[in-house]
PDB file of N, CA and C in Angstrom:
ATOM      1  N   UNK A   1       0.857  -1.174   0.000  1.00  0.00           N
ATOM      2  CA  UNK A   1       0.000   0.000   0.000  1.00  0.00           C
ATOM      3  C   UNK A   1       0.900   1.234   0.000  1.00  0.00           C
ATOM      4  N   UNK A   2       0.740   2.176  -1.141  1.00  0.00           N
ATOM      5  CA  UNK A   2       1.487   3.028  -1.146  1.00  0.00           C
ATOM      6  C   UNK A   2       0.465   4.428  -0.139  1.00  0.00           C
ATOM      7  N   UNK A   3       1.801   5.085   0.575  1.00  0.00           N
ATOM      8  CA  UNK A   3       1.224   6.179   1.193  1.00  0.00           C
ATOM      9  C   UNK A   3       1.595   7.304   1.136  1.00  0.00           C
ATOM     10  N   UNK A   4       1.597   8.467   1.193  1.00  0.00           N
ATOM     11  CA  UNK A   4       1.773   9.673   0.948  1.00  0.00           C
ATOM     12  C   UNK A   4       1.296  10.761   1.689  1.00  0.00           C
ATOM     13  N   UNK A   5       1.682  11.823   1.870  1.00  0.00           N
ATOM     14  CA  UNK A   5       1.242  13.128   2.624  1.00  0.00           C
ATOM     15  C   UNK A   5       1.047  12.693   4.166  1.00  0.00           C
ATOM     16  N   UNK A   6       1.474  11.973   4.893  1.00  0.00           N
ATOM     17  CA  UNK A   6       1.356  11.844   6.078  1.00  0.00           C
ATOM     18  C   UNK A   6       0.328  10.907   6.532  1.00  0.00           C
ATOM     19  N   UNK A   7       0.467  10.044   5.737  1.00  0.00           N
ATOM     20  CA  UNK A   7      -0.620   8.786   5.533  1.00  0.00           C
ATOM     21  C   UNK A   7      -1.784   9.171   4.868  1.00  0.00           C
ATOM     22  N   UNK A   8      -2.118   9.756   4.425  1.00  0.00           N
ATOM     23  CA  UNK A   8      -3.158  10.072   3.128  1.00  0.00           C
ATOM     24  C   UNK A   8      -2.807   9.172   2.071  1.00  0.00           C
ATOM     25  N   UNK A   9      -3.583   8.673   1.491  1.00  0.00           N
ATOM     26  CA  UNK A   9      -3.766   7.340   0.177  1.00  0.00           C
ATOM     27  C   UNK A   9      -3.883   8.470  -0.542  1.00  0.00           C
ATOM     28  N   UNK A  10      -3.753   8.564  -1.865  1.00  0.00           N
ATOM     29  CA  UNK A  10      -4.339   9.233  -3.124  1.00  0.00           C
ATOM     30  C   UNK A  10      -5.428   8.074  -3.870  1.00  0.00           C
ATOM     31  N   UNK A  11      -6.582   8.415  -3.529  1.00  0.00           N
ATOM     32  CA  UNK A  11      -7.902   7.673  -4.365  1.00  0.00           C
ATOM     33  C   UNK A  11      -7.434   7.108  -5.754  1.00  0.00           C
ATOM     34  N   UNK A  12      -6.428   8.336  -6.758  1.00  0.00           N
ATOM     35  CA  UNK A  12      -6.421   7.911  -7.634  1.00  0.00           C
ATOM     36  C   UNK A  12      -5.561   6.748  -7.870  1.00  0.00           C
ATOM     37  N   UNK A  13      -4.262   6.372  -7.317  1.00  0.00           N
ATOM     38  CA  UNK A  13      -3.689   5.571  -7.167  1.00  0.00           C
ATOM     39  C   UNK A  13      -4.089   4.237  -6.880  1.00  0.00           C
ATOM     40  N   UNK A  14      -4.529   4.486  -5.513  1.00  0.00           N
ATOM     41  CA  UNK A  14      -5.249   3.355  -4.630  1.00  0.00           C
ATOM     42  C   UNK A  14      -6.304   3.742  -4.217  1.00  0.00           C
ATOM     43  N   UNK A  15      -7.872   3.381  -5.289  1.00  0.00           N
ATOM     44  CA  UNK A  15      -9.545   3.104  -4.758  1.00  0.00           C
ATOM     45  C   UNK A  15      -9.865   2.616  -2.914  1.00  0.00           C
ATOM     46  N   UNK A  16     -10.458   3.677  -3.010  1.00  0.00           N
ATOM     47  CA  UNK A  16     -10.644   3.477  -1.649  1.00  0.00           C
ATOM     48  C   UNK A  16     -11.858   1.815  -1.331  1.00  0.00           C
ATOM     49  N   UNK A  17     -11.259   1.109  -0.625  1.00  0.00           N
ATOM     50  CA  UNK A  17     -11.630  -0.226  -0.002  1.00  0.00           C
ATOM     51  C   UNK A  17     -12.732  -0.349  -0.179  1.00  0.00           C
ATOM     52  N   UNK A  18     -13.653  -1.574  -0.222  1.00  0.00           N
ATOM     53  CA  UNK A  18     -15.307  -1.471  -0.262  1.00  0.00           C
ATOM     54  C   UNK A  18     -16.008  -1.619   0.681  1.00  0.00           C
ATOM     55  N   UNK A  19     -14.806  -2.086   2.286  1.00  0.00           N
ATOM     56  CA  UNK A  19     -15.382  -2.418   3.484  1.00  0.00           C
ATOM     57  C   UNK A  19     -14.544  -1.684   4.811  1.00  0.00           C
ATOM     58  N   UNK A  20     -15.194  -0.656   5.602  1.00  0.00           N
ATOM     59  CA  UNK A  20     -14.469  -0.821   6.370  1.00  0.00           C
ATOM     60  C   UNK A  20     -15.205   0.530   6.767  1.00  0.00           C
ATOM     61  N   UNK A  21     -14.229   1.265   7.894  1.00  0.00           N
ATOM     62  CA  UNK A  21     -14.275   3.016   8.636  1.00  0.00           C
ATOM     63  C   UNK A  21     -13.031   3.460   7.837  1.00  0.00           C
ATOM     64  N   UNK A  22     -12.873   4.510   7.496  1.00  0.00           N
ATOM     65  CA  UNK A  22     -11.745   5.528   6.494  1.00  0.00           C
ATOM     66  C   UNK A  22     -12.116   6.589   6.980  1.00  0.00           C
ATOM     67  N   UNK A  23     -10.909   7.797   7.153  1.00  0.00           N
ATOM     68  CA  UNK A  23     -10.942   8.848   7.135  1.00  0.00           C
ATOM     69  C   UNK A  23     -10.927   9.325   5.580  1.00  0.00           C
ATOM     70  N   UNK A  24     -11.565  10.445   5.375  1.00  0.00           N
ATOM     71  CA  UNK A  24     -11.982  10.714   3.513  1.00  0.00           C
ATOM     72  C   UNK A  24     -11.723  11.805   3.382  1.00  0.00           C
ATOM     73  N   UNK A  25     -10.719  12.785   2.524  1.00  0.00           N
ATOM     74  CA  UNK A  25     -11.130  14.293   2.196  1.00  0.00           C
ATOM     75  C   UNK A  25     -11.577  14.333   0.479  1.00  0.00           C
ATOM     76  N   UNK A  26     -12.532  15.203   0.290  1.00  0.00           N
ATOM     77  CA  UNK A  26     -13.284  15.334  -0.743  1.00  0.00           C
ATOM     78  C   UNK A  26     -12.326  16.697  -1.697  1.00  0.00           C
ATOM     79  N   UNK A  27     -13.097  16.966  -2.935  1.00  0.00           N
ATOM     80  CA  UNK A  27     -12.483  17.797  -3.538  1.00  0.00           C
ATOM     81  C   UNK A  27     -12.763  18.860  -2.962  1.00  0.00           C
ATOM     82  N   UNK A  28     -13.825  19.197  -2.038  1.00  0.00           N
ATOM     83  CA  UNK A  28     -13.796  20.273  -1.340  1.00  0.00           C
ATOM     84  C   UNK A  28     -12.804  20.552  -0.354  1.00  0.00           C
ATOM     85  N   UNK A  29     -11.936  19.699  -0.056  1.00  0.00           N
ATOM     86  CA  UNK A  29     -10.799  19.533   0.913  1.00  0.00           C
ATOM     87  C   UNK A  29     -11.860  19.578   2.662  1.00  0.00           C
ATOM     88  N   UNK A  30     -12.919  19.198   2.115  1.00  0.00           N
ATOM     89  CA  UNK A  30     -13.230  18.379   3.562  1.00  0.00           C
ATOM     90  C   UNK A  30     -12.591  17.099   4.274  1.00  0.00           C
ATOM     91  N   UNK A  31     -12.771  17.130   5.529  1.00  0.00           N
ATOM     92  CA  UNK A  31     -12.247  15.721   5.967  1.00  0.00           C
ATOM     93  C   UNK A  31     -13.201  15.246   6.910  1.00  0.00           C
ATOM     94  N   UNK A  32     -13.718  14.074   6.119  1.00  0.00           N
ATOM     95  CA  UNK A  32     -14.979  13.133   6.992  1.00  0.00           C
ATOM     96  C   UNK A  32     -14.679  12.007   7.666  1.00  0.00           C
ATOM     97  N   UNK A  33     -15.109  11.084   8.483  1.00  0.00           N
ATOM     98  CA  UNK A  33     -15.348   9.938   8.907  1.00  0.00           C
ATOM     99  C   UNK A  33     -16.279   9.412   7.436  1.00  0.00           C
ATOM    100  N   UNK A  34     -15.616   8.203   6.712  1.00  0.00           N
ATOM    101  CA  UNK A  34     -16.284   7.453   5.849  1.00  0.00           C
ATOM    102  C   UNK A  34     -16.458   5.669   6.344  1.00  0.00           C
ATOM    103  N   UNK A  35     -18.044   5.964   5.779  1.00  0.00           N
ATOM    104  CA  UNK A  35     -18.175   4.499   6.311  1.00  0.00           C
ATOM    105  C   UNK A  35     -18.424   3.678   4.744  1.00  0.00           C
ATOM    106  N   UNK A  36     -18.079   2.818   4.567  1.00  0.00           N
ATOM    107  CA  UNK A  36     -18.145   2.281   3.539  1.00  0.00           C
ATOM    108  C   UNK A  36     -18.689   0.777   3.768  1.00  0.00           C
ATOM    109  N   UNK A  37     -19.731   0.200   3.024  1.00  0.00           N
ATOM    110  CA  UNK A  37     -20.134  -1.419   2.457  1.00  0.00           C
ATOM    111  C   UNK A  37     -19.637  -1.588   0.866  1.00  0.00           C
ATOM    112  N   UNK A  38     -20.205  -3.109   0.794  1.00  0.00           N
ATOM    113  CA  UNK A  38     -20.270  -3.131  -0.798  1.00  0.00           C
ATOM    114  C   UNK A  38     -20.673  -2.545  -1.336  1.00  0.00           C
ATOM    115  N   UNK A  39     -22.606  -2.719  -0.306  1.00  0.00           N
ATOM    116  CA  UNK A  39     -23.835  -1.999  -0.672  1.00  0.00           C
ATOM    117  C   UNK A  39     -23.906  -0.001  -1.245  1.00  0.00           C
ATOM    118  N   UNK A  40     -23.056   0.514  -0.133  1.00  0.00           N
ATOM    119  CA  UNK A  40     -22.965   1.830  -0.201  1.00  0.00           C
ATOM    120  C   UNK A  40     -22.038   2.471   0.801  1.00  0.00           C
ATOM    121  N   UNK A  41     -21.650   3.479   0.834  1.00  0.00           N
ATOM    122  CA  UNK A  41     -20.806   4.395   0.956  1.00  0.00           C
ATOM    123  C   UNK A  41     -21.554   5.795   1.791  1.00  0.00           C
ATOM    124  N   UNK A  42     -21.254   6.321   3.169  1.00  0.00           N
ATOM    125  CA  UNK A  42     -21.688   7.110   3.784  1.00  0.00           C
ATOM    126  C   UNK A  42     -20.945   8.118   4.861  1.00  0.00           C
ATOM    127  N   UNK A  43     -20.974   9.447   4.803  1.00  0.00           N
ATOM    128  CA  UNK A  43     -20.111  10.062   5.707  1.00  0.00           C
ATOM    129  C   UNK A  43     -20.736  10.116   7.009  1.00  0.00           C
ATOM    130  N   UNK A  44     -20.304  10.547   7.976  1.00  0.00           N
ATOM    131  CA  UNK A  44     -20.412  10.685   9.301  1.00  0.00           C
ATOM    132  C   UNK A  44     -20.217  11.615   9.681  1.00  0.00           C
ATOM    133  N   UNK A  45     -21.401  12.715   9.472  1.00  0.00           N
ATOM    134  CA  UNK A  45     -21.059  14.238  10.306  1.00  0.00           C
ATOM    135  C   UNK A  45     -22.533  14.211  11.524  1.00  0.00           C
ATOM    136  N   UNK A  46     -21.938  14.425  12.611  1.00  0.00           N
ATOM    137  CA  UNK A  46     -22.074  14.474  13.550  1.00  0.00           C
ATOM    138  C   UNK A  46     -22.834  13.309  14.458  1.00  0.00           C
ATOM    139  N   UNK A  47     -24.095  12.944  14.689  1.00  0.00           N
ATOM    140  CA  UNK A  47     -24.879  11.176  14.819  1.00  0.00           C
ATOM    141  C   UNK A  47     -25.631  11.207  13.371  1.00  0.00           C
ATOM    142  N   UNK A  48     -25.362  11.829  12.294  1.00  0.00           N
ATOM    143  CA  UNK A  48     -26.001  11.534  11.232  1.00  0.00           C
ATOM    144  C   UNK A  48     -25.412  10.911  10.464  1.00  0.00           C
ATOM    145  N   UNK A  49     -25.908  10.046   9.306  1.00  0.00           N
ATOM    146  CA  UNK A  49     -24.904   9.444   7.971  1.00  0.00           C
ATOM    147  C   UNK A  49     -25.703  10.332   6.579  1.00  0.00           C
ATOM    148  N   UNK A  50     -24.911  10.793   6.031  1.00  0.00           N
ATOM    149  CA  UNK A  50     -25.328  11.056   4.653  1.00  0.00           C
ATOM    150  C   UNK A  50     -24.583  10.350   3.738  1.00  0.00           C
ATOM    151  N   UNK A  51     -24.850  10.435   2.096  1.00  0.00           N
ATOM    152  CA  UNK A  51     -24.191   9.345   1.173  1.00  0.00           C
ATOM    153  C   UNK A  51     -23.578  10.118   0.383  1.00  0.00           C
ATOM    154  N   UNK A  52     -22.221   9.864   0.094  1.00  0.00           N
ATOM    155  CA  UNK A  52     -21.789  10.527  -0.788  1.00  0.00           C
ATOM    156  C   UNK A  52     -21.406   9.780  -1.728  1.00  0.00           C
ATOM    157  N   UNK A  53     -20.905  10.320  -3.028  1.00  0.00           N
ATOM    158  CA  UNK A  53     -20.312  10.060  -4.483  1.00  0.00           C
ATOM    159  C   UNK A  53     -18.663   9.343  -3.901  1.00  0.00           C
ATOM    160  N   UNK A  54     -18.708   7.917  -4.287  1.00  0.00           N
ATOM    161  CA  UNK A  54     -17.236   7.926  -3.806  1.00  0.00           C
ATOM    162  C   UNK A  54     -16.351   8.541  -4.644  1.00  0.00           C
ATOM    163  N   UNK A  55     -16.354   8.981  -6.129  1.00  0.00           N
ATOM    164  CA  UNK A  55     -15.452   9.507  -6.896  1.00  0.00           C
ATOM    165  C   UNK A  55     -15.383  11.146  -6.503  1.00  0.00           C
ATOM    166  N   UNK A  56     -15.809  11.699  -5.888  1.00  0.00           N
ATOM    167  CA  UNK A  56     -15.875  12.934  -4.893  1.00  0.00           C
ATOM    168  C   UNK A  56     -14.322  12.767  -3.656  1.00  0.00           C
ATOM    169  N   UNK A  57     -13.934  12.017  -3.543  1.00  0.00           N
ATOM    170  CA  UNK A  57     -12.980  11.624  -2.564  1.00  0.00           C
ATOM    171  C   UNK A  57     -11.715  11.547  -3.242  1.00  0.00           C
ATOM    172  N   UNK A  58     -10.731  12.380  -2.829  1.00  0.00           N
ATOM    173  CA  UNK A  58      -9.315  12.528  -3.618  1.00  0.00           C
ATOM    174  C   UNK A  58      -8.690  11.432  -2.369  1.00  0.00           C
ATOM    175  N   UNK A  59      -8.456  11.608  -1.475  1.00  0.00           N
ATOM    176  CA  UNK A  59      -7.725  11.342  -0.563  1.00  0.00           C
ATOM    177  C   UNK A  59      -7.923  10.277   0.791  1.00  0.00           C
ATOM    178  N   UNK A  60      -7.445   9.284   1.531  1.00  0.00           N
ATOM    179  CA  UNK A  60      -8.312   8.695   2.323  1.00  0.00           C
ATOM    180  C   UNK A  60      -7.151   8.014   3.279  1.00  0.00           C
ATOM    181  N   UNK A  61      -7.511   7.400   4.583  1.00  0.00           N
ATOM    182  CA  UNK A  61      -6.859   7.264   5.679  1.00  0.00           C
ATOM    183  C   UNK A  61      -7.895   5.627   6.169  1.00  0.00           C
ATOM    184  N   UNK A  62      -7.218   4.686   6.122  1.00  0.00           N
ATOM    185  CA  UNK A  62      -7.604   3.835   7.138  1.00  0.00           C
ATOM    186  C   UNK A  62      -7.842   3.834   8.022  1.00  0.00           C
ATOM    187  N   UNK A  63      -9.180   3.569   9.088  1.00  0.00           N
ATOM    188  CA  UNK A  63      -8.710   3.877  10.713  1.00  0.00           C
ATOM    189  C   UNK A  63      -9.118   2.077  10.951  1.00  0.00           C
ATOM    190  N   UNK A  64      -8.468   2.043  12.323  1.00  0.00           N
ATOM    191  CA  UNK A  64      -8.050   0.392  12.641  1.00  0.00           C
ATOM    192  C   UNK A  64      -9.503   0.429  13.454  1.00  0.00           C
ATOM    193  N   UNK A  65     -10.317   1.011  13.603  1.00  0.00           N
ATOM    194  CA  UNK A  65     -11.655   0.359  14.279  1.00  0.00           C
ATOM    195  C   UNK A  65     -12.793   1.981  14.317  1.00  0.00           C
ATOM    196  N   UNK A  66     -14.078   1.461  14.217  1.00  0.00           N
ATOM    197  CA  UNK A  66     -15.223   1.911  14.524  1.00  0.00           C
ATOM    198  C   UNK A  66     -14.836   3.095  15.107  1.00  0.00           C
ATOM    199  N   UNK A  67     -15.148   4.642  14.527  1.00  0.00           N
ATOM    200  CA  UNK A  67     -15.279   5.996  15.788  1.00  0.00           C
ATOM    201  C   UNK A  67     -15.989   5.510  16.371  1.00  0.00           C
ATOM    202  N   UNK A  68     -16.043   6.193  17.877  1.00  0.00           N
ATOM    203  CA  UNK A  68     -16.835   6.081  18.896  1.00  0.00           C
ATOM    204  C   UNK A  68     -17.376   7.186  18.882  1.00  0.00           C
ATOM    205  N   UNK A  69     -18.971   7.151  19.626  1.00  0.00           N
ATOM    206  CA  UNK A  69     -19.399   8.617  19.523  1.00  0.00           C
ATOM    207  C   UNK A  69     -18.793   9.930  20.590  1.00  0.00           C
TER     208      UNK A  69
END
């Protein structure tokens, strides 16, 4: 797994995973909590989930387990 910028993935390089919790920044240079399935793909701002476009995501971060609230 190649990494870059201080552990930031580049999307374009390396597609972000189809399963797991990721940290995500978008082309807006936001940075979300991403939750990702096969099924679908969802950010995490605040106790809400909304869905975003995964091709919207330049950049992304593995995290090793579940945020807590």
């Amino acid at each position: 797994m190649s990494k870059e910028n201080n552990g930031w993935i580049s999307a374009k390089t390396q597609p972000v995973p189809s399963n797991g919790y990721f940290l995500a920044c978008t082309h807006k240079k936001d940075i979300k909590i991403l939750f990702r399935t096969s099924e679908y793909e969802c950010l995490v701002k605040g106790n809400s989930l909304y869905t975003v476009d995964v091709k919207d995501i330049t950049h992304w971060q593995p995290l090793p387990e579940s945020p807590k609230d």
